[in-house]
C-alpha atoms as a PDB file:
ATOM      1  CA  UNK A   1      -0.546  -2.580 -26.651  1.00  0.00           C
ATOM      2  CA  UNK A   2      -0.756  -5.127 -29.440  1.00  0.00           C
ATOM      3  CA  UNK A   3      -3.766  -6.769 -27.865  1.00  0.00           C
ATOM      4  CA  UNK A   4      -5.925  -3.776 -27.571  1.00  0.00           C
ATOM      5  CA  UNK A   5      -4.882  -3.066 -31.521  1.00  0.00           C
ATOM      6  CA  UNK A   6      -5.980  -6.576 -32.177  1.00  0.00           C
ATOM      7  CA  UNK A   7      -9.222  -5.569 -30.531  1.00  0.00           C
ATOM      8  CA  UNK A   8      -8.669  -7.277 -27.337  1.00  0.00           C
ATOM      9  CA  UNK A   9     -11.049  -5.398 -24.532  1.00  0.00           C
ATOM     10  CA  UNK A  10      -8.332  -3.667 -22.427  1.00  0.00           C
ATOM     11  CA  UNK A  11     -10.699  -4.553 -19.403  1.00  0.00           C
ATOM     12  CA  UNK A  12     -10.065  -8.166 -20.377  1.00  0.00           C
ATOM     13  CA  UNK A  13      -6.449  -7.720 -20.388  1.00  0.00           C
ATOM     14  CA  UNK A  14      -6.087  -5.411 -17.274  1.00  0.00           C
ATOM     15  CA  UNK A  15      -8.368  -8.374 -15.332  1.00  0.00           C
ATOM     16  CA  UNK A  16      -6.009 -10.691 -16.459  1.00  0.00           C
ATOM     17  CA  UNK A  17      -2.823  -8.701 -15.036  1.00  0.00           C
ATOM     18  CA  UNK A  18      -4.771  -8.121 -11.646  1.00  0.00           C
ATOM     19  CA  UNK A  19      -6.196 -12.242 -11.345  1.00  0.00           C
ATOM     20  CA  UNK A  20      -2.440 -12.933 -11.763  1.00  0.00           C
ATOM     21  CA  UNK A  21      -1.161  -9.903  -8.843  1.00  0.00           C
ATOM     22  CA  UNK A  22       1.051  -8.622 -11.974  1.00  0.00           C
ATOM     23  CA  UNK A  23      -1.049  -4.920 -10.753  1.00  0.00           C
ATOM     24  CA  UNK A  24      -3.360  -3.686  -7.993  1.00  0.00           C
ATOM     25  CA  UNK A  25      -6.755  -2.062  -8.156  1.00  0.00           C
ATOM     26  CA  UNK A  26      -4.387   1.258  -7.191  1.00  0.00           C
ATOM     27  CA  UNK A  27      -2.881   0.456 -10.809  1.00  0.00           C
ATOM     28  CA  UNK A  28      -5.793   0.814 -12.798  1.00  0.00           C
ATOM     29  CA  UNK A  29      -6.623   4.495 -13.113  1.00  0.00           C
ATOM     30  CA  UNK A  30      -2.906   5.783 -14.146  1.00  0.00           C
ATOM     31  CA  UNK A  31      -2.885   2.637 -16.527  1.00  0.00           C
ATOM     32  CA  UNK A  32      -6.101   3.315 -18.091  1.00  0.00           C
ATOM     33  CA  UNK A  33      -5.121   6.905 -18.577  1.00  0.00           C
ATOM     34  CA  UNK A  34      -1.822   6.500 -20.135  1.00  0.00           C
ATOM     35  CA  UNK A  35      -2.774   3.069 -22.428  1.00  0.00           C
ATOM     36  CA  UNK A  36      -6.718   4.752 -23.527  1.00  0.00           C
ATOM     37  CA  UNK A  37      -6.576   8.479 -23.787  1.00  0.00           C
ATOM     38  CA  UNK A  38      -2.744   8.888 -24.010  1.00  0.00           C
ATOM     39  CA  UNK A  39      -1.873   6.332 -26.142  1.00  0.00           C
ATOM     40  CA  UNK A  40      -5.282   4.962 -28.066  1.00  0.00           C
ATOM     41  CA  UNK A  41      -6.934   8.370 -27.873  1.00  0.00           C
ATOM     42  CA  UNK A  42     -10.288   6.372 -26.153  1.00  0.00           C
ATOM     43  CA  UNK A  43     -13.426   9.305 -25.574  1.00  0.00           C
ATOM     44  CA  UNK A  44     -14.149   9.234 -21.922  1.00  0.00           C
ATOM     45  CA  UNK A  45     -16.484  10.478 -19.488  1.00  0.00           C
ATOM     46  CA  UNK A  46     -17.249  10.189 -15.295  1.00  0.00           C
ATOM     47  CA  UNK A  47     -20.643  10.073 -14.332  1.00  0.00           C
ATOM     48  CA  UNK A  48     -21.633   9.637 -10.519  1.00  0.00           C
ATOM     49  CA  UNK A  49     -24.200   6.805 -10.477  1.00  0.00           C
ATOM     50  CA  UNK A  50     -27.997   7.440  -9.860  1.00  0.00           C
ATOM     51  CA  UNK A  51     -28.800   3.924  -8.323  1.00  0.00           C
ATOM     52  CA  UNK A  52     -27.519   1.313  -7.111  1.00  0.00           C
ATOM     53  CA  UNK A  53     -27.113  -1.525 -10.132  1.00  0.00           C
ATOM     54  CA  UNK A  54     -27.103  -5.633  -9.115  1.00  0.00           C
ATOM     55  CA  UNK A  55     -28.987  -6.890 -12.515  1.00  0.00           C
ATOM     56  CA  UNK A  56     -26.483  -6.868 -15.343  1.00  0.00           C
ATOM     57  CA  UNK A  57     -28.163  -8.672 -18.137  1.00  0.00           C
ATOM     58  CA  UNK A  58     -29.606  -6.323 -19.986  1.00  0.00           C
ATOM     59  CA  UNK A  59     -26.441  -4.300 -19.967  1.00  0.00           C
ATOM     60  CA  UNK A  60     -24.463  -7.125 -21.348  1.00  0.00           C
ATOM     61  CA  UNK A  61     -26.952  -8.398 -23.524  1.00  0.00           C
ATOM     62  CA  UNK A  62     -27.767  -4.790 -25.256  1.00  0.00           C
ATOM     63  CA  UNK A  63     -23.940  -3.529 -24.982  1.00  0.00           C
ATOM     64  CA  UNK A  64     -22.580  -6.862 -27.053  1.00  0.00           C
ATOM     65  CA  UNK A  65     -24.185  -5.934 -30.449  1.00  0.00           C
ATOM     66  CA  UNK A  66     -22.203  -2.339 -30.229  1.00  0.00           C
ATOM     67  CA  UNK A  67     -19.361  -3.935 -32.296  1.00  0.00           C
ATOM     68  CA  UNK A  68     -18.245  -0.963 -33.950  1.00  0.00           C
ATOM     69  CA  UNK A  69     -17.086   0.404 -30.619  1.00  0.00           C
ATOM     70  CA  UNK A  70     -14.689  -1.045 -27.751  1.00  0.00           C
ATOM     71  CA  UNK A  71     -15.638   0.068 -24.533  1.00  0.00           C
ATOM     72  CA  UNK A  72     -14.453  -0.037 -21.242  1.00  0.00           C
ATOM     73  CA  UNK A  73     -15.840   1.269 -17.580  1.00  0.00           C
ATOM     74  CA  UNK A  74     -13.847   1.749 -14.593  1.00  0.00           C
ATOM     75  CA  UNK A  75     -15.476   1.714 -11.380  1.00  0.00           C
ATOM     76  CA  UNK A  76     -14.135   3.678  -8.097  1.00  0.00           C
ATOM     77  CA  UNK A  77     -14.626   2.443  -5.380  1.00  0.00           C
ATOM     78  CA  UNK A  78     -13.611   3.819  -1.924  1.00  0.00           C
ATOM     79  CA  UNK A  79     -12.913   0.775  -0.030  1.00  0.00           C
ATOM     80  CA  UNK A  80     -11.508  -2.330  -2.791  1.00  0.00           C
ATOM     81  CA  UNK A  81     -10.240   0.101  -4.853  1.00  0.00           C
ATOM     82  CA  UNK A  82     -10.753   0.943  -8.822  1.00  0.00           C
ATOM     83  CA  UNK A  83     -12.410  -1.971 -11.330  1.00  0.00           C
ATOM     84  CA  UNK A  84     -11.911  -2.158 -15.031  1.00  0.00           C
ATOM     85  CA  UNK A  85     -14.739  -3.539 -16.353  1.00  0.00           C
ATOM     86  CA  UNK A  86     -15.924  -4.769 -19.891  1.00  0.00           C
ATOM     87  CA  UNK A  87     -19.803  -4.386 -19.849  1.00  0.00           C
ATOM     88  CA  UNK A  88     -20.016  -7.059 -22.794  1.00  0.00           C
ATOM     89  CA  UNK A  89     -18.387  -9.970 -20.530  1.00  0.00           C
ATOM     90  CA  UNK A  90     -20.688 -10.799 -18.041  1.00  0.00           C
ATOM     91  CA  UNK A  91     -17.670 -12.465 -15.915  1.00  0.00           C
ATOM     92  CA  UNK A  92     -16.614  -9.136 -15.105  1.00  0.00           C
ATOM     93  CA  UNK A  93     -20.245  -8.016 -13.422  1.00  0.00           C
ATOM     94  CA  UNK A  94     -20.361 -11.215 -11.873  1.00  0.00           C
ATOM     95  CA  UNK A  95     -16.988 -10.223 -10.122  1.00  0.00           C
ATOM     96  CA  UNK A  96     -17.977  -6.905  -9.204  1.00  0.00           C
ATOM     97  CA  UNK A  97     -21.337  -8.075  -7.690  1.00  0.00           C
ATOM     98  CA  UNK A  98     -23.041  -4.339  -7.802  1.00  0.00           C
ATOM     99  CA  UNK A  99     -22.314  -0.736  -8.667  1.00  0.00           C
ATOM    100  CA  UNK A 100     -23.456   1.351  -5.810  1.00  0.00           C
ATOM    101  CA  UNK A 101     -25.163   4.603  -6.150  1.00  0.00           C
ATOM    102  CA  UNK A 102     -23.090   8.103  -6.251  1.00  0.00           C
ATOM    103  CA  UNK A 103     -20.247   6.265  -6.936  1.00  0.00           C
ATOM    104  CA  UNK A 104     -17.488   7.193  -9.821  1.00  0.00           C
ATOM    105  CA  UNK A 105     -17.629   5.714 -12.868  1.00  0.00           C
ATOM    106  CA  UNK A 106     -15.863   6.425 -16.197  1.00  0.00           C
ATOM    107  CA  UNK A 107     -17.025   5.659 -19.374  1.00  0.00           C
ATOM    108  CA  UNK A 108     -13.963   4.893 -22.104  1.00  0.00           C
ATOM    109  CA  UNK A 109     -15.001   4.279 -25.918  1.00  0.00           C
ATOM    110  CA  UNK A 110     -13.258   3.785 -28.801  1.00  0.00           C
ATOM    111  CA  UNK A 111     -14.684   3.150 -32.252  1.00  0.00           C
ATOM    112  CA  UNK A 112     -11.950   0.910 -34.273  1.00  0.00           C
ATOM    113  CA  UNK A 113     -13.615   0.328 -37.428  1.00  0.00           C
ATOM    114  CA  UNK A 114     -11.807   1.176 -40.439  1.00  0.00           C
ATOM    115  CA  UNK A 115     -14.766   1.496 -42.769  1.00  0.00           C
ATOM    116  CA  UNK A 116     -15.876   4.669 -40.220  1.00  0.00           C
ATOM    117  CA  UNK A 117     -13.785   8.368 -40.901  1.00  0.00           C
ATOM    118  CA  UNK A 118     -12.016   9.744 -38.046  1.00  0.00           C
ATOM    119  CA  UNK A 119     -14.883  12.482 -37.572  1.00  0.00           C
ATOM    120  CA  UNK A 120     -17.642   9.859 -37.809  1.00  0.00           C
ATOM    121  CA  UNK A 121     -15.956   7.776 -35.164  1.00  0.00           C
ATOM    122  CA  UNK A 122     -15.801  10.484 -32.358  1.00  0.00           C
ATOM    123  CA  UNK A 123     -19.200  11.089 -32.803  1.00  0.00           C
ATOM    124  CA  UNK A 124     -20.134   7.383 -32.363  1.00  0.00           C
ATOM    125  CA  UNK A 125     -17.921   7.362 -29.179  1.00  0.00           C
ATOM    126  CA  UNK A 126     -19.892  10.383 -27.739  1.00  0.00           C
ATOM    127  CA  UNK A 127     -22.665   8.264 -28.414  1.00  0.00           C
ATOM    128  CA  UNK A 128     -21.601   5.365 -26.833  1.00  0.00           C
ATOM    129  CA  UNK A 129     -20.905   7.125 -23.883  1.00  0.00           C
ATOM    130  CA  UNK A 130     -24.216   8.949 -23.612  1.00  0.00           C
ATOM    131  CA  UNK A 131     -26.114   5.349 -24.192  1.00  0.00           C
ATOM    132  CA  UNK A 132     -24.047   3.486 -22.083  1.00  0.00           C
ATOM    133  CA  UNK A 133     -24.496   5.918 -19.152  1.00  0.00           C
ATOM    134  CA  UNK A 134     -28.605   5.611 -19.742  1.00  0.00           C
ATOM    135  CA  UNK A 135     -28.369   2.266 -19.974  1.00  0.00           C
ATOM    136  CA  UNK A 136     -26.400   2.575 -16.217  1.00  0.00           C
ATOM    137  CA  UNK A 137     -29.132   4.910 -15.205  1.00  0.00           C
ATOM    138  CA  UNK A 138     -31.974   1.959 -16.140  1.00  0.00           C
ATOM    139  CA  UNK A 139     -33.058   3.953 -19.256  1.00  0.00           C
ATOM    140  CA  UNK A 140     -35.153   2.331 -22.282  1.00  0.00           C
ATOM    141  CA  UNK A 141     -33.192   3.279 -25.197  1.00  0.00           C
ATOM    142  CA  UNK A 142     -34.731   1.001 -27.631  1.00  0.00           C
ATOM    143  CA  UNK A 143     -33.241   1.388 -30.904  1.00  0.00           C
ATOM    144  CA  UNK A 144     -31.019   4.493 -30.486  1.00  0.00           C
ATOM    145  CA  UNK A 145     -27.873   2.050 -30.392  1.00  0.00           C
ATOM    146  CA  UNK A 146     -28.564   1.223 -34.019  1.00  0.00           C
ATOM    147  CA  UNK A 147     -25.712   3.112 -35.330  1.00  0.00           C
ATOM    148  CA  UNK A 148     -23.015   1.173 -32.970  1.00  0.00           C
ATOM    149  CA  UNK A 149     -23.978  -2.268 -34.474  1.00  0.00           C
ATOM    150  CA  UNK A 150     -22.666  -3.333 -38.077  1.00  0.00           C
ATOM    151  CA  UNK A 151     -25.177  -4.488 -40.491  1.00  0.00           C
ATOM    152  CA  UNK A 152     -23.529  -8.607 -40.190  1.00  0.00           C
ATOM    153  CA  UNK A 153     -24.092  -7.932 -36.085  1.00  0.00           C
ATOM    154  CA  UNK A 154     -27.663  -6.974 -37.075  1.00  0.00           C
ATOM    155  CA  UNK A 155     -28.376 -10.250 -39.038  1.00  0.00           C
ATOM    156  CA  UNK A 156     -25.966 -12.832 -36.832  1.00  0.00           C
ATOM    157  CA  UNK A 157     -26.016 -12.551 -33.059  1.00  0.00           C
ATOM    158  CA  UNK A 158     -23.308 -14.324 -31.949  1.00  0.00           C
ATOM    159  CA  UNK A 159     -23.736 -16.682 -28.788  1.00  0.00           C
ATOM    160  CA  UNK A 160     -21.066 -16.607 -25.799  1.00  0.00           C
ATOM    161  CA  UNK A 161     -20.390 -19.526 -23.442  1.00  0.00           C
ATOM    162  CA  UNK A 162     -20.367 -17.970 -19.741  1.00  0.00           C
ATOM    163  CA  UNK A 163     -17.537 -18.938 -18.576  1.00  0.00           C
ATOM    164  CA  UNK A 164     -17.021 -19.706 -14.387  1.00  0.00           C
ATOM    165  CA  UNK A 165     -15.014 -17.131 -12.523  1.00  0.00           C
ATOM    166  CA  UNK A 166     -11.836 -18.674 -11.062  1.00  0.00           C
ATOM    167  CA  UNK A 167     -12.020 -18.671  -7.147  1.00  0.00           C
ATOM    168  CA  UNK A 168      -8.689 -16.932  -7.228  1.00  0.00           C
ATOM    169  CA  UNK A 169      -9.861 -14.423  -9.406  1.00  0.00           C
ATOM    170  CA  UNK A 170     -10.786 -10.736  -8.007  1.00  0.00           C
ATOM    171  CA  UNK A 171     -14.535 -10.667  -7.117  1.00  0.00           C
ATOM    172  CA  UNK A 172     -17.380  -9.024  -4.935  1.00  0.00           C
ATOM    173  CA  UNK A 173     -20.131 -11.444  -3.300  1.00  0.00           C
ATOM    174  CA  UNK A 174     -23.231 -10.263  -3.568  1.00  0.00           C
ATOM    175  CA  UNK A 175     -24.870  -8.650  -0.537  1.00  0.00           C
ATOM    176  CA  UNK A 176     -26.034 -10.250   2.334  1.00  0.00           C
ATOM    177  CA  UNK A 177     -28.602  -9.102   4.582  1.00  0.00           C
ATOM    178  CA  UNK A 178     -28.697  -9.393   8.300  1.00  0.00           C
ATOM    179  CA  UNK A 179     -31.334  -8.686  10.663  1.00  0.00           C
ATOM    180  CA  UNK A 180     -31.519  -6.674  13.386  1.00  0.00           C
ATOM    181  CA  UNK A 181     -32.877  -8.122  16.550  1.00  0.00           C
ATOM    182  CA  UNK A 182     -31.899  -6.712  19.309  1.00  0.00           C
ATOM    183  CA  UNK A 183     -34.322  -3.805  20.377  1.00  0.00           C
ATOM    184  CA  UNK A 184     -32.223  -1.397  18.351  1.00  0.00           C
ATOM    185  CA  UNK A 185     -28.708  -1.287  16.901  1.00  0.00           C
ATOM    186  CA  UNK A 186     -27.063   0.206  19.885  1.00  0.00           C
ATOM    187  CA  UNK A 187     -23.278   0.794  20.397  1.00  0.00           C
ATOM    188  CA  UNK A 188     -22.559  -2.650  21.682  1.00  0.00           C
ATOM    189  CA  UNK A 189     -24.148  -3.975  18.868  1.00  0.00           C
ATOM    190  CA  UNK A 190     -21.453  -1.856  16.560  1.00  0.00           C
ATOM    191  CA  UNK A 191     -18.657  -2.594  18.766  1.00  0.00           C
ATOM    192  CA  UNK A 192     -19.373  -6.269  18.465  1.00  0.00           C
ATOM    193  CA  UNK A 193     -19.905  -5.591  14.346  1.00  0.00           C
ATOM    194  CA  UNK A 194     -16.281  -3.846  14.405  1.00  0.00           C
ATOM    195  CA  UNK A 195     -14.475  -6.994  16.652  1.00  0.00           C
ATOM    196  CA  UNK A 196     -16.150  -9.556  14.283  1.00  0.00           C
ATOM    197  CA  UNK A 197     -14.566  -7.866  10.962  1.00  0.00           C
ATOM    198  CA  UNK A 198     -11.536  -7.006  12.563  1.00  0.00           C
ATOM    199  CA  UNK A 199     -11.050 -10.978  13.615  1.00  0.00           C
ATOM    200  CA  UNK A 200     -11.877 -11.443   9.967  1.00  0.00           C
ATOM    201  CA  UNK A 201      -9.840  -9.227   8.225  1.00  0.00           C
ATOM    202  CA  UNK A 202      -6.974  -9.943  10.146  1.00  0.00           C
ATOM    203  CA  UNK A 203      -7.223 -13.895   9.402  1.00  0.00           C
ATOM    204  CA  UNK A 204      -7.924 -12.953   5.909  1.00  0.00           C
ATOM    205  CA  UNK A 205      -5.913  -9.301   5.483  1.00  0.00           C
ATOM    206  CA  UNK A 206      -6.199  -9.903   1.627  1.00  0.00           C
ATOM    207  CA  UNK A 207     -10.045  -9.460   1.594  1.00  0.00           C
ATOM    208  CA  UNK A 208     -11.986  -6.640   2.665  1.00  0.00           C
ATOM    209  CA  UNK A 209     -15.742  -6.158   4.419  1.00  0.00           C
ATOM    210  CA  UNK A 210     -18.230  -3.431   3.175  1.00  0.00           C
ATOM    211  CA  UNK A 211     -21.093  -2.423   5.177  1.00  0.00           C
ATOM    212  CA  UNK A 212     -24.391  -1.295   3.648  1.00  0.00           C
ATOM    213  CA  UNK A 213     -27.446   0.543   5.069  1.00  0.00           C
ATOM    214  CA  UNK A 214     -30.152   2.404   3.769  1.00  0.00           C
ATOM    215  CA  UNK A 215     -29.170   1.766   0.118  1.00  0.00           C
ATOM    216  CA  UNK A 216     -25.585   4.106   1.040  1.00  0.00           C
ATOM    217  CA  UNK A 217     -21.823   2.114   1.935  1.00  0.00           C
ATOM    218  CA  UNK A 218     -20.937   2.628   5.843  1.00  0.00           C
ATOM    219  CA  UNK A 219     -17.243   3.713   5.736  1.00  0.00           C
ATOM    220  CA  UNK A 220     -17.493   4.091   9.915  1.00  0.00           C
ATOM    221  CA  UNK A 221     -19.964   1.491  11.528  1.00  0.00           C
ATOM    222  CA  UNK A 222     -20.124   4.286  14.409  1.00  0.00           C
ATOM    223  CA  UNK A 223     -22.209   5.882  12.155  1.00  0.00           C
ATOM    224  CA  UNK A 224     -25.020   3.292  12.495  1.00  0.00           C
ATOM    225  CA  UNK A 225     -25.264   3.900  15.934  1.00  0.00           C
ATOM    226  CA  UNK A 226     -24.678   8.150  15.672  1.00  0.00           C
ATOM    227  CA  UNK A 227     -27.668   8.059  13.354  1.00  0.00           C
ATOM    228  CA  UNK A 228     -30.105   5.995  15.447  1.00  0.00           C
ATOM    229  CA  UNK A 229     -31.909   5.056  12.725  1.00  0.00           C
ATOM    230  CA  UNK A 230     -31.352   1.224  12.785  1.00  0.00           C
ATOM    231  CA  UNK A 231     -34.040  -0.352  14.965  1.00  0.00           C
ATOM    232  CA  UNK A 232     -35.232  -3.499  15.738  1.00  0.00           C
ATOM    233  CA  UNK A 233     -36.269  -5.338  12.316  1.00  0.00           C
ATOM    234  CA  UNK A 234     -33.849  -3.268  10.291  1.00  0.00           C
ATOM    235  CA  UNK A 235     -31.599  -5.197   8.138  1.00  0.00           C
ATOM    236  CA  UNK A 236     -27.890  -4.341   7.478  1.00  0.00           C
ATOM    237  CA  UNK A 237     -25.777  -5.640   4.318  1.00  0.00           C
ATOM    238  CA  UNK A 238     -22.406  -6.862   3.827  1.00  0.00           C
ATOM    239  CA  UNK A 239     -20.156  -8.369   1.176  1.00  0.00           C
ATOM    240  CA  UNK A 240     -16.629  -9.421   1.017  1.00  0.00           C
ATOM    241  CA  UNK A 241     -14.204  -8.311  -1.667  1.00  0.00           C
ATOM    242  CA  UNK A 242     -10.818  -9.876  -2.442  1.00  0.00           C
ATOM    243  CA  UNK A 243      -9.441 -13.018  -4.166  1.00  0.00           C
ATOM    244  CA  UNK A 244     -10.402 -16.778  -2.268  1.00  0.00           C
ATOM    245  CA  UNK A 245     -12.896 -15.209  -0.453  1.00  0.00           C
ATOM    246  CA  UNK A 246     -13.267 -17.904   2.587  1.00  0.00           C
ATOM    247  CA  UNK A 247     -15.603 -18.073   5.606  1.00  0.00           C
ATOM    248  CA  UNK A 248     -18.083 -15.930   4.429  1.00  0.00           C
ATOM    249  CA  UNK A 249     -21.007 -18.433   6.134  1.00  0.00           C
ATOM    250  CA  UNK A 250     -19.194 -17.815   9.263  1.00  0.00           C
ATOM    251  CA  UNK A 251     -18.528 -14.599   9.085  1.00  0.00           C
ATOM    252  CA  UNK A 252     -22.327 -14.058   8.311  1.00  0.00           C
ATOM    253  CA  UNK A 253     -23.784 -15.781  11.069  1.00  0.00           C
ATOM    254  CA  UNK A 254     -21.261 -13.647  13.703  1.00  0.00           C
ATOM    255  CA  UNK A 255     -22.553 -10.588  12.284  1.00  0.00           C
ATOM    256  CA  UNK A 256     -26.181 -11.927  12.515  1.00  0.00           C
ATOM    257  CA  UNK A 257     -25.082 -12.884  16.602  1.00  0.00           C
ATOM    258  CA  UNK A 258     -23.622  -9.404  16.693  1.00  0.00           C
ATOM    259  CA  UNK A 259     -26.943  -7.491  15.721  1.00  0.00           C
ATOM    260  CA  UNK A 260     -28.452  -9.268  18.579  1.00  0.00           C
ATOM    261  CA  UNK A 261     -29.014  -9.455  22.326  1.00  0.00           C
ATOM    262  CA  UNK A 262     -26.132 -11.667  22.348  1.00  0.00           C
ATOM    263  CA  UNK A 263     -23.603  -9.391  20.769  1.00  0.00           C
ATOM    264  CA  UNK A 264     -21.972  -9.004  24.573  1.00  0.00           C
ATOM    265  CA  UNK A 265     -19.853 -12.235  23.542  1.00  0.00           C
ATOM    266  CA  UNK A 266     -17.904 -10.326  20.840  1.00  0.00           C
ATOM    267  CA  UNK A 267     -16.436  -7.787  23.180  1.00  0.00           C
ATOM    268  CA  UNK A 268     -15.067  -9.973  25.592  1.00  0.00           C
ATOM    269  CA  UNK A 269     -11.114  -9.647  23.811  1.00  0.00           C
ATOM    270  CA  UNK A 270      -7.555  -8.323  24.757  1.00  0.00           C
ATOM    271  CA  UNK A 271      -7.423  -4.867  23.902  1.00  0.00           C
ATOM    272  CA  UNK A 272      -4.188  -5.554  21.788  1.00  0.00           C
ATOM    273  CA  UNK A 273      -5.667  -9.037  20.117  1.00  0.00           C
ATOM    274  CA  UNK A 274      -8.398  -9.615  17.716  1.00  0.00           C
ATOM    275  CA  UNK A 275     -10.865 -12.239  18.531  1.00  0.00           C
ATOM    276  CA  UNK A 276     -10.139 -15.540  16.957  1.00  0.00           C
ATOM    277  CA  UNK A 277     -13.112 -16.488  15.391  1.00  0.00           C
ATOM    278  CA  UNK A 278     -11.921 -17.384  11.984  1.00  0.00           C
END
């Protein structure tokens, strides 16, 4: 609590507490609740994404000169869980990887400056909220942030080292693609899929494997083959989510064997045993 009164970014903080296993992703939306609008009194808003979002440096480089406000987004997502992120450390993107569309997020802002009245500060949080969620959305909001930035941000912009992201800190790789050539993704070709990330996620049980198609996240890779709409020269994406993400090379060249006419080699297994491939 005294760190977020001493202006600390309670993203920064609750990254810190996750990095270290102190809390779990699970952790994050009863903590943010309790420490921002209980406690702190933060304005907040959800807002289901409109795209999906893999650039982030315009949003960090616009959303650092807001220094009258603290802000904080929290991403849900279905599979690693909830992310508190600071949109003015560009660390934190780099972790996350990408927001994907229709996806939760919620915006939390708080406007700490004590030469702004109470009444005058909610209104700048509403703001906040409403320009960070354009800025989400890809919007061009020019100069309508001008209120959020104090007049010595205006005439000294302050230059950040980036700083690397510990391997053993919580990230998301970014996508990788993987081409489909067999004649069409059939259901050996999504058995073979499922074996592969099962032998990975049970050598690794600490990470976890999101499947992409068609800009949407596959939560059941039976659906690729239900839908029939992944043909020959399609591409599927992937990404791995965790802490020491490992064999990701490997895992990516399975999955590329496993979209092919060879996938018949990843469903040769005991029905009680994963594949050891990792």
């Amino acid at each position: 609590m005294n760190a977020i009164k001493e202006k600390t970014n309670p993203a920064d903080i609750l990254n810190g507490y996750l990095d270290s296993g102190e809390i779990e992703p699970i952790q994050i939306i009863p903590i943010t609740y309790a420490l921002l609008v209980q406690k702190f009194k933060y304005s907040y808003k959800s807002h289901n994404l409109g795209r999906n979002i893999d650039e982030f440096d315009n949003i960090v480089s616009k959303v650092s000169n807001w220094d009258k406000i603290d802000i904080v987004l929290v991403y849900h997502n279905p599979t690693i869980g909830c992310i508190a992120i600071n949109p003015k450390n560009p660390n934190h993107f780099r972790k996350v990887g990408f927001l994907q569309k229709n996806q939760l997020i919620t915006v939390y802002t708080k406007c700490f400056d004590e030469n702004v009245e109470e009444k005058d500060a909610k209104e700048l949080e509403r703001k906040a909220i409403k320009l960070m969620i354009d800025i989400l959305e890809g919007k061009d909001i020019s100069d309508e942030d001008k209120e959020l930035i104090s007049e010595k941000r205006k005439v000294k912009k302050q230059e950040k080292k980036q700083e690397e992201v510990s391997e053993e800190a919580f990230q998301v790789t970014p996508k990788y693609g993987i081409e489909v050539t067999n004649e069409l993704f059939h259901n050996g070709n999504v058995e073979a899929w499922k074996n592969i990330i099962e032998a990975y996620t049970t050598k690794y049980p600490h990470l976890k494997v999101m499947v992409f198609h068609g800009g949407e996240q596959i939560h059941d890779l039976n659906a690729l083959f239900k839908w029939g709409k992944v043909k020959h020269g399609d591409t599927i994406f992937f990404c791995v989510a965790g802490k020491g993400i490992k064999d990701v090379n490997k895992l990516r060249k399975y999955l590329f064997e496993g979209a092919s006419n060879r996938f018949h080699i990843f469903l040769k297994k005991d029905v009680n045993k994963p594949l050891d491939l990792f």
